[in-house]
C-alpha atoms as a PDB file:
ATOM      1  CA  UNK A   1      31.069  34.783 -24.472  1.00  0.00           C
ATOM      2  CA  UNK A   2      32.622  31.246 -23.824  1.00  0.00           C
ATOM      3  CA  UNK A   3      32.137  30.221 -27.418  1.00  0.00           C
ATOM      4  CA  UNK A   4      34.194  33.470 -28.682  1.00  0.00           C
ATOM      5  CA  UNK A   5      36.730  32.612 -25.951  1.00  0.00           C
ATOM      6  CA  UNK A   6      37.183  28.908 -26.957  1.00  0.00           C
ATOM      7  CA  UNK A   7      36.791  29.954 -30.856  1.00  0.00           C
ATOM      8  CA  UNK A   8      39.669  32.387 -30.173  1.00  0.00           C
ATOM      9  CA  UNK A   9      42.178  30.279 -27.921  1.00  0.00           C
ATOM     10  CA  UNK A  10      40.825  26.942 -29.025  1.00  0.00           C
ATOM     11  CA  UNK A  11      41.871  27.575 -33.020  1.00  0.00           C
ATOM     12  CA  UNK A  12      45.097  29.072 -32.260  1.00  0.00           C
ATOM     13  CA  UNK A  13      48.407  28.646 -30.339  1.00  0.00           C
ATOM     14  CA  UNK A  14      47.678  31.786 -28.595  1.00  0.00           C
ATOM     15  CA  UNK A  15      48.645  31.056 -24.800  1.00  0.00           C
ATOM     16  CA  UNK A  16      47.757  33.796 -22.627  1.00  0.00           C
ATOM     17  CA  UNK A  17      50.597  34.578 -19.374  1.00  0.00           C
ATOM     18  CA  UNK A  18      48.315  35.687 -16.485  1.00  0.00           C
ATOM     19  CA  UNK A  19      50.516  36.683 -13.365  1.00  0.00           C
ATOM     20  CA  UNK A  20      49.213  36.450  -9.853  1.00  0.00           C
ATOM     21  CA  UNK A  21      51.453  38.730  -7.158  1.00  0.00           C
ATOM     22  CA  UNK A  22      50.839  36.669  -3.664  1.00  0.00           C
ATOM     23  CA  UNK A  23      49.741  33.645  -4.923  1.00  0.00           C
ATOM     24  CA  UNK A  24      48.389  32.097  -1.445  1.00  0.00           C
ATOM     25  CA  UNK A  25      44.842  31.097  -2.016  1.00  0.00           C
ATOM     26  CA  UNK A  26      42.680  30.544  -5.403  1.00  0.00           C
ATOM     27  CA  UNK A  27      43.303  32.360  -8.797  1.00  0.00           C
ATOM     28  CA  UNK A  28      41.359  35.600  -9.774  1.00  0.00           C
ATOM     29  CA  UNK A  29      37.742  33.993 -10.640  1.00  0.00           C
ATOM     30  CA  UNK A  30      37.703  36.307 -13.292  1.00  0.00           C
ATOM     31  CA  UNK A  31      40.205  34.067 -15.138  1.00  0.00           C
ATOM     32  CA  UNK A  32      37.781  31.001 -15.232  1.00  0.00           C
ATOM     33  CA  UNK A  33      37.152  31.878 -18.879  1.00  0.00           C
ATOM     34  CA  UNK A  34      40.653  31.283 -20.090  1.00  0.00           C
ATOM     35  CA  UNK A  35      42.439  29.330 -17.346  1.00  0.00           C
ATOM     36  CA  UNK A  36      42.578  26.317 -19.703  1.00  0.00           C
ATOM     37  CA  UNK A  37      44.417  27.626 -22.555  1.00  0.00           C
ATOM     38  CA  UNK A  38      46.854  30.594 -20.400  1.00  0.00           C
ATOM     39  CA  UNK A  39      49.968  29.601 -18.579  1.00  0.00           C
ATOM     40  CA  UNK A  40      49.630  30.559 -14.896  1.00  0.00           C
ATOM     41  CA  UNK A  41      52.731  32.530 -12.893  1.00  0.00           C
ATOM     42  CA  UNK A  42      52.466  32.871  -9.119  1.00  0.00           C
ATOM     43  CA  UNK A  43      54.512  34.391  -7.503  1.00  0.00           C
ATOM     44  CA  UNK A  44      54.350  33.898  -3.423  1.00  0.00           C
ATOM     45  CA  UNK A  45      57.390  33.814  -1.005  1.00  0.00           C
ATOM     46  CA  UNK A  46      55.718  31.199   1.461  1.00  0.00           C
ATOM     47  CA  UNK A  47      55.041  28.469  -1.381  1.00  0.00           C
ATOM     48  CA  UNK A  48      57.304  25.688  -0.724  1.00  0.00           C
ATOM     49  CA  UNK A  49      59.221  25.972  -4.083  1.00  0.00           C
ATOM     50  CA  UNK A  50      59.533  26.962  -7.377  1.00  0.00           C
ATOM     51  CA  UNK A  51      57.256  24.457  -9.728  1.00  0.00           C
ATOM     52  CA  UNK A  52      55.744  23.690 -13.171  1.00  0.00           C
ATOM     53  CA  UNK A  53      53.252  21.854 -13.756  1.00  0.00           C
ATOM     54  CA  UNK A  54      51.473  20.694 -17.168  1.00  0.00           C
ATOM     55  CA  UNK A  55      47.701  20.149 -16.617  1.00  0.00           C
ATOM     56  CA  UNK A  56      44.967  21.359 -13.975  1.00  0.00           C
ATOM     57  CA  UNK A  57      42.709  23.978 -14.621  1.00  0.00           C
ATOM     58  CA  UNK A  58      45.302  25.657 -16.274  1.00  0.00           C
ATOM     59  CA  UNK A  59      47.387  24.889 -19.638  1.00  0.00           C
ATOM     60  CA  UNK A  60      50.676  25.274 -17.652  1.00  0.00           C
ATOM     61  CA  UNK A  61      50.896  26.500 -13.769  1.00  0.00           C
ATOM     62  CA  UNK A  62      54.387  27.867 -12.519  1.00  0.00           C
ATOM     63  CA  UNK A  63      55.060  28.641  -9.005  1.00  0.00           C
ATOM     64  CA  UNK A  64      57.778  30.846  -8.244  1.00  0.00           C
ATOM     65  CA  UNK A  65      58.982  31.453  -4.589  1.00  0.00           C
ATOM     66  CA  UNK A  66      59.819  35.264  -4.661  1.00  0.00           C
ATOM     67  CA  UNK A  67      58.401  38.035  -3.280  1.00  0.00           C
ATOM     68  CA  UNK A  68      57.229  41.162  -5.484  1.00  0.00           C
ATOM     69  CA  UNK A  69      57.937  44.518  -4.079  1.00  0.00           C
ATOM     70  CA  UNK A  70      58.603  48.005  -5.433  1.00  0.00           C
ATOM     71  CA  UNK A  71      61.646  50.006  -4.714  1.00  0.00           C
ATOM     72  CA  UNK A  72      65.162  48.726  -3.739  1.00  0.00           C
ATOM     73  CA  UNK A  73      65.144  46.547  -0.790  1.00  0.00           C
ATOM     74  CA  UNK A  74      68.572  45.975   1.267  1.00  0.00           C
ATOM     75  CA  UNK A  75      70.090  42.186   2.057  1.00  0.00           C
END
């Protein structure tokens, strides 16, 4: 499996987006596979601000301080 995945990722410019709702705490574990070549969006109102970073386990990491929430919510 990891030689398909690196054949696949590792030969193109393909850069998967993989989006993590309440980013407090480690990444889905089922994302070890691709982590290096996918750009990484968390979203989690308690991180202390909105980042990007090039590098780390993942291609590119971007922390966003916003909360995710269905329905309208009032000020």
């Amino acid at each position: 499996m990891r030689k398909v995945i690196e054949n696949m990722f590792g030969q193109t410019d393909i850069r998967p987006v993989l989006i993590d709702i309440g980013s407090a705490g480690a990444p889905p574990g089922i994302w070890k596979h691709i982590r290096r070549y996918s750009t990484y969006v968390g979203f989690d109102p308690d991180s202390k601000e909105t980042s990007e970073i090039q590098g780390g386990s993942f291609y590119k990491t971007i922390t966003v301080k916003k909360a995710i929430a269905s329905g309208k919510q009032s000020d």
